[in-house]
N, C-alpha and C. Protein backbone atom coordinates (compact mmCIF):
# COMPACT_ATOMS: atom_id res chain seq x y z
N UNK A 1 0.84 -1.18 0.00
CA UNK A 1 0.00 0.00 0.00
C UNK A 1 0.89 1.25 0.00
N UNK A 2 0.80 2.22 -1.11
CA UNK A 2 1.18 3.30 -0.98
C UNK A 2 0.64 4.72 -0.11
N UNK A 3 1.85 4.60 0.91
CA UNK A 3 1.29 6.26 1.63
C UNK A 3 1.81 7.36 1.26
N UNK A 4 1.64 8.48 1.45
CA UNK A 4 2.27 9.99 1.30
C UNK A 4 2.26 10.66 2.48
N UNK A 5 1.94 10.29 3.70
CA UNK A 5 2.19 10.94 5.06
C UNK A 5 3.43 11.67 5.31
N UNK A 6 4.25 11.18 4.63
CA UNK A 6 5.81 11.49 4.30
C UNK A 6 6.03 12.74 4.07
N UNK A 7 5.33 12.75 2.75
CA UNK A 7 4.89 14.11 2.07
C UNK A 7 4.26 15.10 2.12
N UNK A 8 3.19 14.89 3.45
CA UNK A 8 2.62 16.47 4.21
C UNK A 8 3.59 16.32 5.45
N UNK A 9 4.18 15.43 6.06
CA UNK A 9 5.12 15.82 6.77
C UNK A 9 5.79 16.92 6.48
N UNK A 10 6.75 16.67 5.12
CA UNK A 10 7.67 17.57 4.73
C UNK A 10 7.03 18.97 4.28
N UNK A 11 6.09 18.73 4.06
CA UNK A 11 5.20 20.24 3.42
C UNK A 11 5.10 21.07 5.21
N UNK A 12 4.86 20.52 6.03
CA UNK A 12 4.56 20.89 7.29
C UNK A 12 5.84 21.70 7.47
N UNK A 13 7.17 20.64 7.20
CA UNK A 13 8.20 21.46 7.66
C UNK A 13 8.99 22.63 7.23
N UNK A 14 8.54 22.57 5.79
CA UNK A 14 8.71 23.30 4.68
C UNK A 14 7.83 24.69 4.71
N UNK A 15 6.72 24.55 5.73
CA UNK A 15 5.90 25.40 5.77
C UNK A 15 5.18 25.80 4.46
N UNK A 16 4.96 24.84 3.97
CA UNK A 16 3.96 25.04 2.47
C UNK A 16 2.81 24.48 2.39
N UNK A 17 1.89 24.55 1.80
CA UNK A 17 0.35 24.28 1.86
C UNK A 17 0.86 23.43 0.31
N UNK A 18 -0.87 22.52 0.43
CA UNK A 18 -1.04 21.40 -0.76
C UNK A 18 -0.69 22.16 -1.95
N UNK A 19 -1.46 23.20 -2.00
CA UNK A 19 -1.60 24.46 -3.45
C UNK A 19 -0.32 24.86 -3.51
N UNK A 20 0.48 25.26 -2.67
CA UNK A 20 1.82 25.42 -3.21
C UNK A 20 2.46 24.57 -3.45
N UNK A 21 2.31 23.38 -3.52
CA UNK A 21 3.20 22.29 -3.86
C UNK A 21 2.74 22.16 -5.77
N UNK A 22 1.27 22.41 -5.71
CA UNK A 22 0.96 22.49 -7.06
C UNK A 22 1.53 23.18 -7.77
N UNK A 23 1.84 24.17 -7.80
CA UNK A 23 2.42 25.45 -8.20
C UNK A 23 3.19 25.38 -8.46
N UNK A 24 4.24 24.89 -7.53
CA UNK A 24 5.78 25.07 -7.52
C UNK A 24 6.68 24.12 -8.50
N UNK A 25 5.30 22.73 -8.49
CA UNK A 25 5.93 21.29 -9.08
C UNK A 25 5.13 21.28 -10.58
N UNK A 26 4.38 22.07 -10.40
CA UNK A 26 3.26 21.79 -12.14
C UNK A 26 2.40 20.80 -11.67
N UNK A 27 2.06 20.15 -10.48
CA UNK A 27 1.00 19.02 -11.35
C UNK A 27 -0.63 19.61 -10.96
N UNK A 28 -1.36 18.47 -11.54
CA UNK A 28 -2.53 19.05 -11.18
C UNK A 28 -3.21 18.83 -10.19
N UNK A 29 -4.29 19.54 -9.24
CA UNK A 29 -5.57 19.37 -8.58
C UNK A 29 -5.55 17.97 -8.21
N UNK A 30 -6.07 17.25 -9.19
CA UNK A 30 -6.09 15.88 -9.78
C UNK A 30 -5.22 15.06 -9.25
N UNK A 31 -4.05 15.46 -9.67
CA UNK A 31 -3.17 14.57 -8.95
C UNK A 31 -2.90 14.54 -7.66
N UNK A 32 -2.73 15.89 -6.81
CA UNK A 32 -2.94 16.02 -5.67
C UNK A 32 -4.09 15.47 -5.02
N UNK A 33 -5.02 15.40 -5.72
CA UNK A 33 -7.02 14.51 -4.88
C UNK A 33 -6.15 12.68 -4.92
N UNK A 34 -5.24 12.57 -6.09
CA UNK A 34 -4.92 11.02 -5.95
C UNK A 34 -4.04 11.00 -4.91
N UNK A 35 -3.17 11.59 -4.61
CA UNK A 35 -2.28 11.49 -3.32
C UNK A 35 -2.71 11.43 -1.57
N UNK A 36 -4.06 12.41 -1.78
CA UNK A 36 -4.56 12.79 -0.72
C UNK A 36 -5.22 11.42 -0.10
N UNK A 37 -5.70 10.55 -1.64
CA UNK A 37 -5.95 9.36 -1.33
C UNK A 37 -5.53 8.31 -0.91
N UNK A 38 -3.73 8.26 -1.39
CA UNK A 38 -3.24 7.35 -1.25
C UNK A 38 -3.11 6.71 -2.34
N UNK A 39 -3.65 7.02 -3.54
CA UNK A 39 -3.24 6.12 -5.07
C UNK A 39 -2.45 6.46 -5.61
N UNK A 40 -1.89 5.80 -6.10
CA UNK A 40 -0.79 5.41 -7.11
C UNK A 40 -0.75 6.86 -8.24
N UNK A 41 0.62 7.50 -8.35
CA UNK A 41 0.96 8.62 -9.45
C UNK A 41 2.10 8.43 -9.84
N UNK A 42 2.06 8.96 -11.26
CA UNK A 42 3.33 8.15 -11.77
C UNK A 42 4.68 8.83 -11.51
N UNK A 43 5.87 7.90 -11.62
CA UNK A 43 7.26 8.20 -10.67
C UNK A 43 7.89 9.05 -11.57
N UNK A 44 7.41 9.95 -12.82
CA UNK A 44 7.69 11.23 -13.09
C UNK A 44 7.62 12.45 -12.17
N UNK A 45 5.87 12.15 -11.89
CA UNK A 45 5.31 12.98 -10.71
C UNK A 45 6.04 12.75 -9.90
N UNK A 46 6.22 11.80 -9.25
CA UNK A 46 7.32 11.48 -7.70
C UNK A 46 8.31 12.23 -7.73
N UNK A 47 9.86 12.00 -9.10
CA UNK A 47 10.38 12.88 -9.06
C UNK A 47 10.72 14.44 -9.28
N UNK A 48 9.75 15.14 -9.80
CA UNK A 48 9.44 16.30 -9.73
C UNK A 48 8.97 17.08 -8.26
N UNK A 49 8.88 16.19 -7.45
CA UNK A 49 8.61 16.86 -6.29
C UNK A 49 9.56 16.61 -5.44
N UNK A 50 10.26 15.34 -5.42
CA UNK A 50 11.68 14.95 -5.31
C UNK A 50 12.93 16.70 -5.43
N UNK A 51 12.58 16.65 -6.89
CA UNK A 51 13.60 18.08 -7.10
C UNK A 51 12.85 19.12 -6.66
N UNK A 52 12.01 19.80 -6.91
CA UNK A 52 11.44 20.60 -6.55
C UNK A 52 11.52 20.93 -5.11
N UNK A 53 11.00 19.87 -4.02
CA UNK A 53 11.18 20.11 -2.38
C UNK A 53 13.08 19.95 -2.01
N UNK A 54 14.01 19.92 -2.87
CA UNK A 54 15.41 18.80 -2.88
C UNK A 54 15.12 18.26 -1.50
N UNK A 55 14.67 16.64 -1.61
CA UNK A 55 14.34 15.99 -0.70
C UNK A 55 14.42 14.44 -1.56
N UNK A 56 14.41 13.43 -0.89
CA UNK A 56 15.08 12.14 -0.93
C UNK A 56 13.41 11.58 -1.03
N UNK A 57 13.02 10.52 -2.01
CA UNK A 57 11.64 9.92 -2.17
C UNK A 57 11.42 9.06 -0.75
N UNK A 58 12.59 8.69 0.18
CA UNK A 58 11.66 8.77 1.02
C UNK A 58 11.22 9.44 2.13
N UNK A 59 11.26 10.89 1.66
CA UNK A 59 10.80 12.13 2.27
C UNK A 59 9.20 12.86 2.08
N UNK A 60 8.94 11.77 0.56
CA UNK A 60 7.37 11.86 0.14
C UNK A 60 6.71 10.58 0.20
N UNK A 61 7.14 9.20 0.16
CA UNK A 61 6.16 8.57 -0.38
C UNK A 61 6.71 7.23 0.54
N UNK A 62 5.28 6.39 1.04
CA UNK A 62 6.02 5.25 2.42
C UNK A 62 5.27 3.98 1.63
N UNK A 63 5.62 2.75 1.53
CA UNK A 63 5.07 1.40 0.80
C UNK A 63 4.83 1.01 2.51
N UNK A 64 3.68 0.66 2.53
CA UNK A 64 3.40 -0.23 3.40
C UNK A 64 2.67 -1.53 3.49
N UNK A 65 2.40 -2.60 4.38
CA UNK A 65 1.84 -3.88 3.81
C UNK A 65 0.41 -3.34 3.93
C-alpha cells in the first residue's frame, strides 16, 4: 500500500500548503485529490517533487503492507 504521510510531513516542515506544492511542481488538482488518497501517481510525478522540495523519495512517499 502506498502512503504519502511522508509528504505532508515535509510540506509541514517546509511550511507550504497542498496548493503550493501544485504550483511550484506543475502538477494538477487531480493529482494532488490522488495522493490525498493514497493512489498510485506516476514516478515522473514522484520525481518532480523529489527536485522541486530537494528531498530524498523517502521524504514523500512510504510502501506499506
Amino acid at each position: 500500500m502506498v502512503s504519502y504521510d511522508p509528504l505532508w510531513k515535509t510540506l509541514i516542515d517546509k511550511k507550504m500548503k497542498k496548493l503550493d506544492l501544485c504550483g511550484e511542481v506543475g502538477i494538477s488538482t487531480s493529482t494532488l485529490a490522488k495522493m490525498g488518497k493514497n493512489e498510485y501517481v506516476a514516478l515522473a510525478i514522484l520525481d518532480k517533487i523529489c527536485c522541486s522540495l530537494q528531498c530524498g523519495i523517502e521524504d514523500v512517499i512510504q510502501i506499506t503492507d
